[in-house]
C-alpha atoms as a PDB file:
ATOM      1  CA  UNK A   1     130.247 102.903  81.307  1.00  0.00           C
ATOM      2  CA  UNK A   2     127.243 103.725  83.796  1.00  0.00           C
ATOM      3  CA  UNK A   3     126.908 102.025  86.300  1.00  0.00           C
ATOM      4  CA  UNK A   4     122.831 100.301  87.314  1.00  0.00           C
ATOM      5  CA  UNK A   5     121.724 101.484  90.919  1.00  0.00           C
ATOM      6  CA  UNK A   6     122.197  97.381  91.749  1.00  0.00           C
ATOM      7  CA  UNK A   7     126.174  97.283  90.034  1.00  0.00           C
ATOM      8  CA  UNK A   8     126.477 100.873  92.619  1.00  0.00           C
ATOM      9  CA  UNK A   9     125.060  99.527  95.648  1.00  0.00           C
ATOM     10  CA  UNK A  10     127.093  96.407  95.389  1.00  0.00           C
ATOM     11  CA  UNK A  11     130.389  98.175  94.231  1.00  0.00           C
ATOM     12  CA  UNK A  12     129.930 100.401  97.004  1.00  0.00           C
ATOM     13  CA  UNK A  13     129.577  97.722  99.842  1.00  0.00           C
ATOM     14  CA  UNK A  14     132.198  96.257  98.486  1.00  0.00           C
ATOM     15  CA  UNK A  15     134.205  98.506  98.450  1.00  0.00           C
ATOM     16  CA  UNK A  16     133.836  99.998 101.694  1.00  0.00           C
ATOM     17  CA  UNK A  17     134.232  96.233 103.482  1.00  0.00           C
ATOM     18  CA  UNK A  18     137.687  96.055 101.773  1.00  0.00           C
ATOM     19  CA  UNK A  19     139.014  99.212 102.590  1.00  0.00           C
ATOM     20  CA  UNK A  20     137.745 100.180 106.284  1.00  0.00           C
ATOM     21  CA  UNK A  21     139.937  97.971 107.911  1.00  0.00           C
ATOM     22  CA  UNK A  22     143.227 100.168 106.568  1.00  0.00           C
ATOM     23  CA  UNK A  23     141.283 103.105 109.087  1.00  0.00           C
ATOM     24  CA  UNK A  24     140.998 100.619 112.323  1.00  0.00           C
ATOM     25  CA  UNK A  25     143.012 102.012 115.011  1.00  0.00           C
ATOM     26  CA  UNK A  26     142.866  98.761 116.596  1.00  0.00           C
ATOM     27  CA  UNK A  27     141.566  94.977 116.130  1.00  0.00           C
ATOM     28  CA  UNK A  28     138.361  95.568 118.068  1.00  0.00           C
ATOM     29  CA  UNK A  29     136.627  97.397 115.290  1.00  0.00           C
ATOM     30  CA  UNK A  30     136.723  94.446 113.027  1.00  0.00           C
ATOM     31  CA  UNK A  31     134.184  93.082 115.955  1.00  0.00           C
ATOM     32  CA  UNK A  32     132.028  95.868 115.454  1.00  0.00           C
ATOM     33  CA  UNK A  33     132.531  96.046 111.822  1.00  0.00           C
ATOM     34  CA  UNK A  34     131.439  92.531 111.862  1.00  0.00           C
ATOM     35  CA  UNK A  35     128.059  93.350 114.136  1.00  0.00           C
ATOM     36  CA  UNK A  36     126.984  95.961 111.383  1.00  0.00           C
ATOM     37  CA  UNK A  37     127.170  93.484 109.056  1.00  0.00           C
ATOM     38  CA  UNK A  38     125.281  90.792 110.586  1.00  0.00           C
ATOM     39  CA  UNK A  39     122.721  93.742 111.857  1.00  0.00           C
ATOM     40  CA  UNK A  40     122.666  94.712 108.146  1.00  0.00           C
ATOM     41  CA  UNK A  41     121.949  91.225 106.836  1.00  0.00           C
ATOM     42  CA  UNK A  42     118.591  91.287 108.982  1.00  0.00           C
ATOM     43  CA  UNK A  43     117.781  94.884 108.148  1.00  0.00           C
ATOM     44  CA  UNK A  44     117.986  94.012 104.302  1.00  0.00           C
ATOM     45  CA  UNK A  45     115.276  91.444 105.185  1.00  0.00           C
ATOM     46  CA  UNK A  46     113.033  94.148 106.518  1.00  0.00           C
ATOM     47  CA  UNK A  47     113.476  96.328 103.569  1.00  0.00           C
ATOM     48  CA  UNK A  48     112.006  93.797 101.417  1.00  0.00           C
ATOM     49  CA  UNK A  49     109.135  93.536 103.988  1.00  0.00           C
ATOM     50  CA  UNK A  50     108.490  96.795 104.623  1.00  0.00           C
ATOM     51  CA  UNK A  51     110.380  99.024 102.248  1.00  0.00           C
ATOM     52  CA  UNK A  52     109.053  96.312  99.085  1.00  0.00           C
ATOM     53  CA  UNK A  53     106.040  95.028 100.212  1.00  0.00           C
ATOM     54  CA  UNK A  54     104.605  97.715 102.872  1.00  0.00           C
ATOM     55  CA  UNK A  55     104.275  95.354 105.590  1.00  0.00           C
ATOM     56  CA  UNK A  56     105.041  95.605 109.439  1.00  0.00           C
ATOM     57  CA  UNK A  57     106.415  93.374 111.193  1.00  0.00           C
ATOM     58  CA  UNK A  58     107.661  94.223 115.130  1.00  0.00           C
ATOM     59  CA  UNK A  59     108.656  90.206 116.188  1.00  0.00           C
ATOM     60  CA  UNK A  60     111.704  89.486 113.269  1.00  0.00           C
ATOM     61  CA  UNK A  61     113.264  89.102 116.826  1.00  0.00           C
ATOM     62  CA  UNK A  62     111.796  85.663 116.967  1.00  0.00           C
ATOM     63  CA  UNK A  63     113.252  84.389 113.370  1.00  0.00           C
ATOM     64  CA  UNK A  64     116.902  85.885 114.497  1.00  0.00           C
ATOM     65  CA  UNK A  65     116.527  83.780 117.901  1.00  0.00           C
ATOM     66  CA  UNK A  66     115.573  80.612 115.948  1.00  0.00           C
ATOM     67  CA  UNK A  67     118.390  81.032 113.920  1.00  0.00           C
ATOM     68  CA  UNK A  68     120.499  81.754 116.615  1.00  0.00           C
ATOM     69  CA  UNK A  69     119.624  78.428 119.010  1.00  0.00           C
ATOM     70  CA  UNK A  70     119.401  76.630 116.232  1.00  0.00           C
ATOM     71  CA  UNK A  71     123.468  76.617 115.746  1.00  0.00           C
ATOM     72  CA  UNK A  72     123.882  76.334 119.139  1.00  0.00           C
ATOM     73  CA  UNK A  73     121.238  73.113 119.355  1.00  0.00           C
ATOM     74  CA  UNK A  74     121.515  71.256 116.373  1.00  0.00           C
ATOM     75  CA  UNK A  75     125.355  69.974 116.438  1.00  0.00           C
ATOM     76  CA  UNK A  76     124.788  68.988 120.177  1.00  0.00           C
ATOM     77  CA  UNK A  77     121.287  67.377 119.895  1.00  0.00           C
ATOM     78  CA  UNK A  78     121.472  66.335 116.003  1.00  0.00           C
ATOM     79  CA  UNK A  79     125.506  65.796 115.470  1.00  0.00           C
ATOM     80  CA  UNK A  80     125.260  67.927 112.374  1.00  0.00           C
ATOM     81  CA  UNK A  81     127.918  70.788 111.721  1.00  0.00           C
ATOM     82  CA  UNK A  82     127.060  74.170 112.564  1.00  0.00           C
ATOM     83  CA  UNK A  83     126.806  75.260 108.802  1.00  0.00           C
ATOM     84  CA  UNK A  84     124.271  73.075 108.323  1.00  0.00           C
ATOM     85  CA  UNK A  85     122.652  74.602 111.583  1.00  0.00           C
ATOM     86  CA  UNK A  86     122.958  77.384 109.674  1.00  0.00           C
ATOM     87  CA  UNK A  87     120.794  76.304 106.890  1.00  0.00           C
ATOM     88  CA  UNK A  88     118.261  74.436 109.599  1.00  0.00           C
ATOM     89  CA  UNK A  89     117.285  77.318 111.440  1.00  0.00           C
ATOM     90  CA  UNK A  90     116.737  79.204 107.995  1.00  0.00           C
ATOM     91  CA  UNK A  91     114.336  76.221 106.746  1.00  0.00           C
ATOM     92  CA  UNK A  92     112.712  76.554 110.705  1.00  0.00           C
ATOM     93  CA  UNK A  93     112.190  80.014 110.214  1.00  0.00           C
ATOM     94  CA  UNK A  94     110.778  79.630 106.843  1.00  0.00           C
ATOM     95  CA  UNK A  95     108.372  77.045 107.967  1.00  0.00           C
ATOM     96  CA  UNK A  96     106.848  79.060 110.641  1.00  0.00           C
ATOM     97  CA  UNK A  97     106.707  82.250 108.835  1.00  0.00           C
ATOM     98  CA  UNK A  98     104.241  80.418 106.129  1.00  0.00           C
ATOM     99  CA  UNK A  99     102.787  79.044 108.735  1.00  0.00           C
ATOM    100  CA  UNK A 100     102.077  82.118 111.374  1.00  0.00           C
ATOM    101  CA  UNK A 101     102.181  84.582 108.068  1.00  0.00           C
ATOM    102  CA  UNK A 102      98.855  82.882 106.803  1.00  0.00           C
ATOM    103  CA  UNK A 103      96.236  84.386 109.074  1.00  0.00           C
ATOM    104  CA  UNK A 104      98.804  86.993 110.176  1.00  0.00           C
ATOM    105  CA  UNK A 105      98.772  88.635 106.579  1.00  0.00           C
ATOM    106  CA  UNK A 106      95.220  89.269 106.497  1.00  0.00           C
ATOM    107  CA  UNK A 107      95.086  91.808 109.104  1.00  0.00           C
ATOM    108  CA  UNK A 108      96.275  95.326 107.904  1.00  0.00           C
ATOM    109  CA  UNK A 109      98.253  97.863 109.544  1.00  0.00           C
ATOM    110  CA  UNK A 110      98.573  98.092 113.411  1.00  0.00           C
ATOM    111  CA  UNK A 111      96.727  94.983 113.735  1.00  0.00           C
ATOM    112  CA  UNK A 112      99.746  93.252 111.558  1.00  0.00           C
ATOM    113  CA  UNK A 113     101.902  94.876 114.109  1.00  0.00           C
ATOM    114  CA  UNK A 114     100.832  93.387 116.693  1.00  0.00           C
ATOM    115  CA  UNK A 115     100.493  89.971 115.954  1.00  0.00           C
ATOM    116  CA  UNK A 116     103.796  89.861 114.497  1.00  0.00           C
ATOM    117  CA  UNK A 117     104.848  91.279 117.672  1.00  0.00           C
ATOM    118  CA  UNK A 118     103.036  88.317 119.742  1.00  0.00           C
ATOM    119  CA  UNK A 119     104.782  85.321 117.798  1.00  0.00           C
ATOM    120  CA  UNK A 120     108.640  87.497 118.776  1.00  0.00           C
ATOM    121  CA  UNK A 121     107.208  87.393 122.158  1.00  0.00           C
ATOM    122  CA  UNK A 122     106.251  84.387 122.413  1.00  0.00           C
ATOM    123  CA  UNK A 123     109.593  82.609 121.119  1.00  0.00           C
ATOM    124  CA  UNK A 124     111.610  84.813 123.387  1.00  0.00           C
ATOM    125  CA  UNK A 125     109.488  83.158 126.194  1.00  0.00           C
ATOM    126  CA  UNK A 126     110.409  79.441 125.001  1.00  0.00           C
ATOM    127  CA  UNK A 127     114.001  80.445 125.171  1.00  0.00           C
ATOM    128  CA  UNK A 128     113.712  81.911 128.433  1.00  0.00           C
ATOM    129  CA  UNK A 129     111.370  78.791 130.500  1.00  0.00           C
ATOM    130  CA  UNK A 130     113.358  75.848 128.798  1.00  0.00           C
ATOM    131  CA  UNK A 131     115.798  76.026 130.834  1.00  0.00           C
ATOM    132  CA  UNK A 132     116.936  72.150 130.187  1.00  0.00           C
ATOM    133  CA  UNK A 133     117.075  73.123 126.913  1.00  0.00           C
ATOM    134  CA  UNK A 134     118.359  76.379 125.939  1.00  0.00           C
ATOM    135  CA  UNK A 135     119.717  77.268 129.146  1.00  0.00           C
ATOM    136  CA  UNK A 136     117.079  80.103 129.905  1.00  0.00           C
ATOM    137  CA  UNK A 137     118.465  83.624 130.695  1.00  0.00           C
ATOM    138  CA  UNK A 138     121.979  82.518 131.347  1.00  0.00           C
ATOM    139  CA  UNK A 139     122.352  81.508 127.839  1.00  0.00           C
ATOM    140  CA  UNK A 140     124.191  78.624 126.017  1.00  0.00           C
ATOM    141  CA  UNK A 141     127.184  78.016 124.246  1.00  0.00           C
ATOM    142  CA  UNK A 142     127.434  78.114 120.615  1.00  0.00           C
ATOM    143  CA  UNK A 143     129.998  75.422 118.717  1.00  0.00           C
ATOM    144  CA  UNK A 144     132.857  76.768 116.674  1.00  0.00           C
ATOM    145  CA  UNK A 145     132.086  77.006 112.749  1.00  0.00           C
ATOM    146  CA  UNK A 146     135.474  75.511 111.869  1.00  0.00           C
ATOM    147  CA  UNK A 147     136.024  77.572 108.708  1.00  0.00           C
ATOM    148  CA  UNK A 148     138.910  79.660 110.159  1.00  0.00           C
ATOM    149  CA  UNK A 149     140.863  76.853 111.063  1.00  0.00           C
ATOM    150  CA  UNK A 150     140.386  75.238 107.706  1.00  0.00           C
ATOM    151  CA  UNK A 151     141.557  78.761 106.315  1.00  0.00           C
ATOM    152  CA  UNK A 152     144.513  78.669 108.296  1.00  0.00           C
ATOM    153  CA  UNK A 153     145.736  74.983 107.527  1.00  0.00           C
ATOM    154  CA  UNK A 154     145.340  76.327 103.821  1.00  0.00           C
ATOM    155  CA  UNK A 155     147.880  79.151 104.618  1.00  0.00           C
ATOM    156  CA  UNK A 156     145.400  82.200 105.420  1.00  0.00           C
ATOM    157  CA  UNK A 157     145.869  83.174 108.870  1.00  0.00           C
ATOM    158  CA  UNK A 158     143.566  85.238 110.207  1.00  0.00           C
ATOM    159  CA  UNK A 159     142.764  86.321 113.502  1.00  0.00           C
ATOM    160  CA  UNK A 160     139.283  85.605 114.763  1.00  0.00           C
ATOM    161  CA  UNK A 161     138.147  89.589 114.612  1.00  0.00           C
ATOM    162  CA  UNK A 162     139.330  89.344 110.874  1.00  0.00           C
ATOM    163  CA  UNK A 163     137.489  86.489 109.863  1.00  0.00           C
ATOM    164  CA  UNK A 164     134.070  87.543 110.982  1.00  0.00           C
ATOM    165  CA  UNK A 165     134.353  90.657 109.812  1.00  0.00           C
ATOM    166  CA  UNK A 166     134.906  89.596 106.043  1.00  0.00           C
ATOM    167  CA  UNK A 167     133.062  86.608 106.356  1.00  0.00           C
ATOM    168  CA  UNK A 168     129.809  88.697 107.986  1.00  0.00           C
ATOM    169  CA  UNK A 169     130.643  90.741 105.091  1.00  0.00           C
ATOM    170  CA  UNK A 170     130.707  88.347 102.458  1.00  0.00           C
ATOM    171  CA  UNK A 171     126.800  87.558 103.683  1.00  0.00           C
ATOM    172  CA  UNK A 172     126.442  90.506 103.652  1.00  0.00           C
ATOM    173  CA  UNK A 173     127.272  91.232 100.483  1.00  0.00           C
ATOM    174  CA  UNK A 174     125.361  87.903  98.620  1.00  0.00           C
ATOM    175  CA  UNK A 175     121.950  89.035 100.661  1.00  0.00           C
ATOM    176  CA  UNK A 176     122.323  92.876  99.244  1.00  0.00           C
ATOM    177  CA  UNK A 177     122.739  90.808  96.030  1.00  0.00           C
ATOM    178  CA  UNK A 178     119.466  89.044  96.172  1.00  0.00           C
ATOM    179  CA  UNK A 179     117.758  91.612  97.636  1.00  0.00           C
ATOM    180  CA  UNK A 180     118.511  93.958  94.751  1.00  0.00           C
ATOM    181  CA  UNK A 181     117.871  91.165  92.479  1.00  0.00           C
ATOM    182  CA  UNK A 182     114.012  90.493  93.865  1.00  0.00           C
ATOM    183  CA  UNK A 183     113.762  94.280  93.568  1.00  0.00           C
ATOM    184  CA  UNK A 184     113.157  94.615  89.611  1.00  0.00           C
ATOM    185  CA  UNK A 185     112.135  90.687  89.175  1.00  0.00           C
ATOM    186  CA  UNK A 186     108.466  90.229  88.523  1.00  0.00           C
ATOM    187  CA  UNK A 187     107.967  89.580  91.983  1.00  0.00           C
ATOM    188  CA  UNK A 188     109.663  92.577  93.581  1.00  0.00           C
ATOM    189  CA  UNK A 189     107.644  94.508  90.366  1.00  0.00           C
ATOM    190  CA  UNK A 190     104.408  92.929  92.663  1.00  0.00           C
ATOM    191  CA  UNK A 191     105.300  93.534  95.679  1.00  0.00           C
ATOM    192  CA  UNK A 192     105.531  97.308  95.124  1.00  0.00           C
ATOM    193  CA  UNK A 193     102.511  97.247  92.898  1.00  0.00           C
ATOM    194  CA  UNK A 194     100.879  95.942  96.647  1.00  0.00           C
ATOM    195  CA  UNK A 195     102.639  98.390  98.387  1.00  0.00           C
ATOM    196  CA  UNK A 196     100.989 101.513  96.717  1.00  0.00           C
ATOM    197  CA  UNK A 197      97.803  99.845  96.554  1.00  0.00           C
ATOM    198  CA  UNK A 198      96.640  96.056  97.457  1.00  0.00           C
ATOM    199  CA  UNK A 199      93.137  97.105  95.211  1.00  0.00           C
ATOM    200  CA  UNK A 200      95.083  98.224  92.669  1.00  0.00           C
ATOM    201  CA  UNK A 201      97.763  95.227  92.651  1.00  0.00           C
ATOM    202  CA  UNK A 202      94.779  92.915  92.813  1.00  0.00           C
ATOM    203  CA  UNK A 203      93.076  94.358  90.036  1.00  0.00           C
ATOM    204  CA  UNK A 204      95.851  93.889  87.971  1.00  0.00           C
ATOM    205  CA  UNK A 205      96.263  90.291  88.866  1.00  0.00           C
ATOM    206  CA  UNK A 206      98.480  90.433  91.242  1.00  0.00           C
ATOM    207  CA  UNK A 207      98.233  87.395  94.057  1.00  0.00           C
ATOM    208  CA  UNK A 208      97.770  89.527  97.034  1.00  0.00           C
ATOM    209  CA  UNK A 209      98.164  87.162  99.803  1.00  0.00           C
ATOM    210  CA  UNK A 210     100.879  85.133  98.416  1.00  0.00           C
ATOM    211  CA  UNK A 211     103.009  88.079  97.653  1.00  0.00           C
ATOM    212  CA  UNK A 212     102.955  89.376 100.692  1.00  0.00           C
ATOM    213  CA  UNK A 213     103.839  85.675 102.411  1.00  0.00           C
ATOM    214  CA  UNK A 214     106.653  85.651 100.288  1.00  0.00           C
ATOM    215  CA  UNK A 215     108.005  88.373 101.591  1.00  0.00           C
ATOM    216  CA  UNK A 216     107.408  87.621 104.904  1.00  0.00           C
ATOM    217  CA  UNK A 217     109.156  84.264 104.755  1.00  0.00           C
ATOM    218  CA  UNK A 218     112.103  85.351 102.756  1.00  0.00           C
ATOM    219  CA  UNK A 219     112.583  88.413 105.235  1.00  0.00           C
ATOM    220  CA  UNK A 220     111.947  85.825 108.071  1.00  0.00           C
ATOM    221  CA  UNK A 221     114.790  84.166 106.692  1.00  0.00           C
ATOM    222  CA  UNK A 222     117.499  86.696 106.224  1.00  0.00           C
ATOM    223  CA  UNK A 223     116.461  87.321 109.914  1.00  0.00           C
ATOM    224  CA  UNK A 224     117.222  83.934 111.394  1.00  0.00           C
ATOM    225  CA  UNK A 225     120.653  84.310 109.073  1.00  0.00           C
ATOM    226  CA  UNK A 226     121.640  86.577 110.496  1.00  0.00           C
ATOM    227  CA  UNK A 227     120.691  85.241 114.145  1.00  0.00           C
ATOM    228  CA  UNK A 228     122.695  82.103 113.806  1.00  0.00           C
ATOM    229  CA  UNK A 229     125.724  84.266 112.496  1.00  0.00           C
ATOM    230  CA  UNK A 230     126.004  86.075 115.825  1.00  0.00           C
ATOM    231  CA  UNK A 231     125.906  83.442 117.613  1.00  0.00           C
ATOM    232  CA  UNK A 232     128.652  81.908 115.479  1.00  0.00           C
ATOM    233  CA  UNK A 233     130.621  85.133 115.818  1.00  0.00           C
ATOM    234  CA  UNK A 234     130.010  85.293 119.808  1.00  0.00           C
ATOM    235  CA  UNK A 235     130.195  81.274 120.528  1.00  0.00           C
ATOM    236  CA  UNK A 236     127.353  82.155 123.174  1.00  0.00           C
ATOM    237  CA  UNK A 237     123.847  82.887 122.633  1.00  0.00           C
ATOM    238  CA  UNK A 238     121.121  84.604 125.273  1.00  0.00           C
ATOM    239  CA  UNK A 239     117.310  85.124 124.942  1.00  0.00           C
ATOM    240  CA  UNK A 240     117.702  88.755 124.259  1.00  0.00           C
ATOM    241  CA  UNK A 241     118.542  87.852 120.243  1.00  0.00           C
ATOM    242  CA  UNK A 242     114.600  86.817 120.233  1.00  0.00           C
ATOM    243  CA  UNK A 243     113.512  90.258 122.493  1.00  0.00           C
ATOM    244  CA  UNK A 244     111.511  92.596 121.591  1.00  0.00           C
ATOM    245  CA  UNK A 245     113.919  95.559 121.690  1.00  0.00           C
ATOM    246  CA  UNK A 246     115.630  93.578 118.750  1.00  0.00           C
ATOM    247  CA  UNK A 247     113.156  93.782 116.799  1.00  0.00           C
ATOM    248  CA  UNK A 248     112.377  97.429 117.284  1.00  0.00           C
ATOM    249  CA  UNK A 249     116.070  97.641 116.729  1.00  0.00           C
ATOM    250  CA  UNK A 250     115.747  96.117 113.698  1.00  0.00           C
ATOM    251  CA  UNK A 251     113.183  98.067 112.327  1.00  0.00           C
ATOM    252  CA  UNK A 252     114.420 101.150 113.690  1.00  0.00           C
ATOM    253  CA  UNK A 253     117.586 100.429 111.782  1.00  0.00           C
ATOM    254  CA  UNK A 254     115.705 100.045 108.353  1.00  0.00           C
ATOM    255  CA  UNK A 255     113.374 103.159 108.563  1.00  0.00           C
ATOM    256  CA  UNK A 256     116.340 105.564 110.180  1.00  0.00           C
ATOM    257  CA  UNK A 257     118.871 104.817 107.164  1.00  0.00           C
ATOM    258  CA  UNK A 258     115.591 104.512 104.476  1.00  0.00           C
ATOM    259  CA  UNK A 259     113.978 101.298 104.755  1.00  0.00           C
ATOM    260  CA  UNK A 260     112.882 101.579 100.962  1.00  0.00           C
ATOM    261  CA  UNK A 261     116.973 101.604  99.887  1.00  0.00           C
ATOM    262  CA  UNK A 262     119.027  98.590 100.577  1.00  0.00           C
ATOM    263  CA  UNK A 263     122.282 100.591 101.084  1.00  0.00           C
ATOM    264  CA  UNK A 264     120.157 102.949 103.370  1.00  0.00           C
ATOM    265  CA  UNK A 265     119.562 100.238 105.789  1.00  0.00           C
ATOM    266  CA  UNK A 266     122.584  98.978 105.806  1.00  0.00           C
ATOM    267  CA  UNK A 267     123.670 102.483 106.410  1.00  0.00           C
ATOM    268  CA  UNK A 268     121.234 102.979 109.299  1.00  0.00           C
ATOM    269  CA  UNK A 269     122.535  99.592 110.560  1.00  0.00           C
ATOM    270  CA  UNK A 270     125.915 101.026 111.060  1.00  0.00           C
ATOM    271  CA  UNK A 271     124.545 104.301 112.155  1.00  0.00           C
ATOM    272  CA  UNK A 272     122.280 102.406 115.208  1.00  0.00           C
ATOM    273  CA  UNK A 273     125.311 100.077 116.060  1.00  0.00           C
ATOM    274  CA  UNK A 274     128.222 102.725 116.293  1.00  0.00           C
ATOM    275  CA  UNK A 275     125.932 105.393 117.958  1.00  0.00           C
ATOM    276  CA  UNK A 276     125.417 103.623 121.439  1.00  0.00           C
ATOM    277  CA  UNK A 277     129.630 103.722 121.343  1.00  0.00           C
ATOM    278  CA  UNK A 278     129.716 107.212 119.987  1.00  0.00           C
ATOM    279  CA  UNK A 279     127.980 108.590 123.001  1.00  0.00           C
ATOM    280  CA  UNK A 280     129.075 106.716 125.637  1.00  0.00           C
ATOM    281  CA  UNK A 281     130.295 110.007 126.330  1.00  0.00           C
ATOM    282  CA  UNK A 282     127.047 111.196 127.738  1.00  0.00           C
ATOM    283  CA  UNK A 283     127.510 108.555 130.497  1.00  0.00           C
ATOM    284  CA  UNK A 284     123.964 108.273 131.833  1.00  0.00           C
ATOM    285  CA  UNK A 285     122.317 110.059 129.017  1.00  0.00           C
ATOM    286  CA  UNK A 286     123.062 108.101 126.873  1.00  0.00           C
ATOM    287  CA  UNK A 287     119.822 106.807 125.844  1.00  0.00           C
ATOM    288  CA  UNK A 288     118.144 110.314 125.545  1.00  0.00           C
ATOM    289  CA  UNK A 289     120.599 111.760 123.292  1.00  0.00           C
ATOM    290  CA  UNK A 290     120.271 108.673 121.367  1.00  0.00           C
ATOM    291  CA  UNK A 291     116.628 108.981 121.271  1.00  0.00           C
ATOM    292  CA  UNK A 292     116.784 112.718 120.461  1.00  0.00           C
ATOM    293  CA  UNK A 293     119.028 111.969 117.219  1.00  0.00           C
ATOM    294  CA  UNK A 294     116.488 109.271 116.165  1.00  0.00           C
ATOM    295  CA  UNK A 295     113.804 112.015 116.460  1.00  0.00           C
ATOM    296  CA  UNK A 296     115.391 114.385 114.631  1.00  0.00           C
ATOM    297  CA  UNK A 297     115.646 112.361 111.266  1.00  0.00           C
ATOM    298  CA  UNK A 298     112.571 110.969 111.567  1.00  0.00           C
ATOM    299  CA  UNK A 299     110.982 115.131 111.412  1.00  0.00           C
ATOM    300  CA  UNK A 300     113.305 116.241 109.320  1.00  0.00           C
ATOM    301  CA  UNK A 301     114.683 113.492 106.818  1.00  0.00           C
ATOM    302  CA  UNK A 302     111.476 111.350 106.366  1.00  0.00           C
ATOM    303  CA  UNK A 303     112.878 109.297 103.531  1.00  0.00           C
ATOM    304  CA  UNK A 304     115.714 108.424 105.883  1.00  0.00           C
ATOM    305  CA  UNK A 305     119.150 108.980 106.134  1.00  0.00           C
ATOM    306  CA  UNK A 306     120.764 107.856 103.253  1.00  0.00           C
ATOM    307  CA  UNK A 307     118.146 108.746 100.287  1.00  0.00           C
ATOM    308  CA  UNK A 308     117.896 112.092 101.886  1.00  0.00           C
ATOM    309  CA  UNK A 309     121.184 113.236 101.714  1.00  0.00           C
ATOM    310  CA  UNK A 310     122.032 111.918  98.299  1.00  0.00           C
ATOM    311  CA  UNK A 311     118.783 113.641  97.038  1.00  0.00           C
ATOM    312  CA  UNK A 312     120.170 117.138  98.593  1.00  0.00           C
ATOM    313  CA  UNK A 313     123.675 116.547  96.744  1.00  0.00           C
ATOM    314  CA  UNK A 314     121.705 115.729  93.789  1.00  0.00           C
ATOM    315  CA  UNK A 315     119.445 118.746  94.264  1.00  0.00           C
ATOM    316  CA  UNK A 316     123.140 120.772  94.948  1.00  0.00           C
ATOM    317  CA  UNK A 317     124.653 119.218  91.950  1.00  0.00           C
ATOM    318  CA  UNK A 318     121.765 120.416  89.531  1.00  0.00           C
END
């Protein structure tokens, strides 16, 4: 039986979640393994942005830093459990993205950009001056979810490295899911009509400027997801979630693996998080040779990483 692109992407993610850990050399990995999967989760959101809808958005910073203080804030200020901060920082997130997506979404192209880019900035500053509050650039502490002790009274002991990393991947695994879900629904069928073309999509019928706040509140969502569960993961939280270099990062991460491919995200996800580690080697260079790598794909594998090389293989196959 054939397997659909959706039933290979999944199968494949799941797949590789299970059977990495067998290839850690030690327990730290299952940290790391657990950061590409939360940076994946956000990344995912961007490909239905960008990669489904053709928009650009530089301040998904700001929706992963809601997110973030929202599971560190709500069970202090509101007495509710940090799952359900969870689900309060996505409904935040939501909420603003209609909101600030409204007159955001009419502007085109660099314009989009930047905008987007002002409301990252400007949440990053909130976290940063309320000091009272959110404990400004020192950062604040993030309460325990719970769910591995609850695991472990029901006779599945795992240490705290192995819970987030199959847990992270679990998310991971249910936003692919929904992602590739949207992408041949009637909606994900309009946002790429408005990706070729907005005329085109219009002329057709197709609700411009609600598609395209869809997709900017559902990817808003993933992102502040994916916020609160590194802050779960790290019980401590800092302004930098809501920078702006996390939001280039994010973006970056999409468009290096193939922001139009789910699994090429996710794949430049783990590329963009294991890198930095990888060539800690150059010492001080660090950050050029990283730079230069980026560089390189972007000239010579456009598509991105991922769709690139499976098209060569493809091409080598035939």
């Amino acid at each position: 039986m054939k397997l659909t692109p959706k039933q290979a992407t999944l199968l494949t993610l799941a797949v590789l979640i299970a059977l990495t850990p067998f290839f850690f050399p030690s327990g730290y990995y299952y940290r790391v393994g657990a950061l590409i999967f939360v940076n994946g989760l956000a990344v995912t959101g961007i490909v239905i942005l960008t990669g489904y809808a053709g928009q650009i958005s530089l301040g998904h910073a700001g929706f992963a830093g809601i997110g973030a203080y929202a599971c560190a804030l709500a069970p202090v200020h509101l007495g509710i459990h940090p799952a359900l901060a969870v689900v309060l920082g996505a409904l935040i997130s939501a909420v603003l993205a209609w909101l600030v997506g409204r007159p955001i979404l009419r502007l085109k192209g660099y314009y989009l950009a930047v905008a987007s880019l002002g409301f990252g900035i400007l949440v990053s500053m909130v976290l940063n001056n309320e000091r009272e509050l959110t404990g400004g650039p020192d950062g604040i502490d993030v309460a325990d979810l719970g769910l591995r002790g609850l695991l472990k009274d029901l006779g599945l002991d795992l240490t705290n490295g192995e819970f987030w990393y199959f847990f992270s991947g679990l998310c991971l695994l249910l936003g692919a899911w929904l992602a590739l879900n949207l992408y041949n629904s009637p909606t994900g069928r309009a946002l790429r009509a408005l990706h070729g073309s907005e005329i085109a999509a219009r002329t057709v019928g197709v609700d411009v400027a609600r598609m395209k706040l869809n997709a900017f509140v559902v990817s808003a969502v993933y992102a502040s997801v994916s916020g609160s569960l590194l802050a779960l993961q790290n019980k401590f939280i800092t302004p930098d979630v809501a920078g702006f270099m996390h939001s280039i990062e994010m973006v970056t991460m999409a468009v290096l693996g193939g922001v139009g491919s789910v699994l090429g995200a996710i794949f430049g996800a783990g590329i963009l998080t294991l890198l930095p580690q990888v060539l800690t080697v150059f010492a001080e260079y660090e950050q050029l040779v990283l730079g230069l790598v980026m560089m390189l794909v972007m000239i010579f594998l456009r598509e991105g990483l991922l769709p690139s090389i499976l098209r060569k293989l493809r091409g080598t196959g035939e």
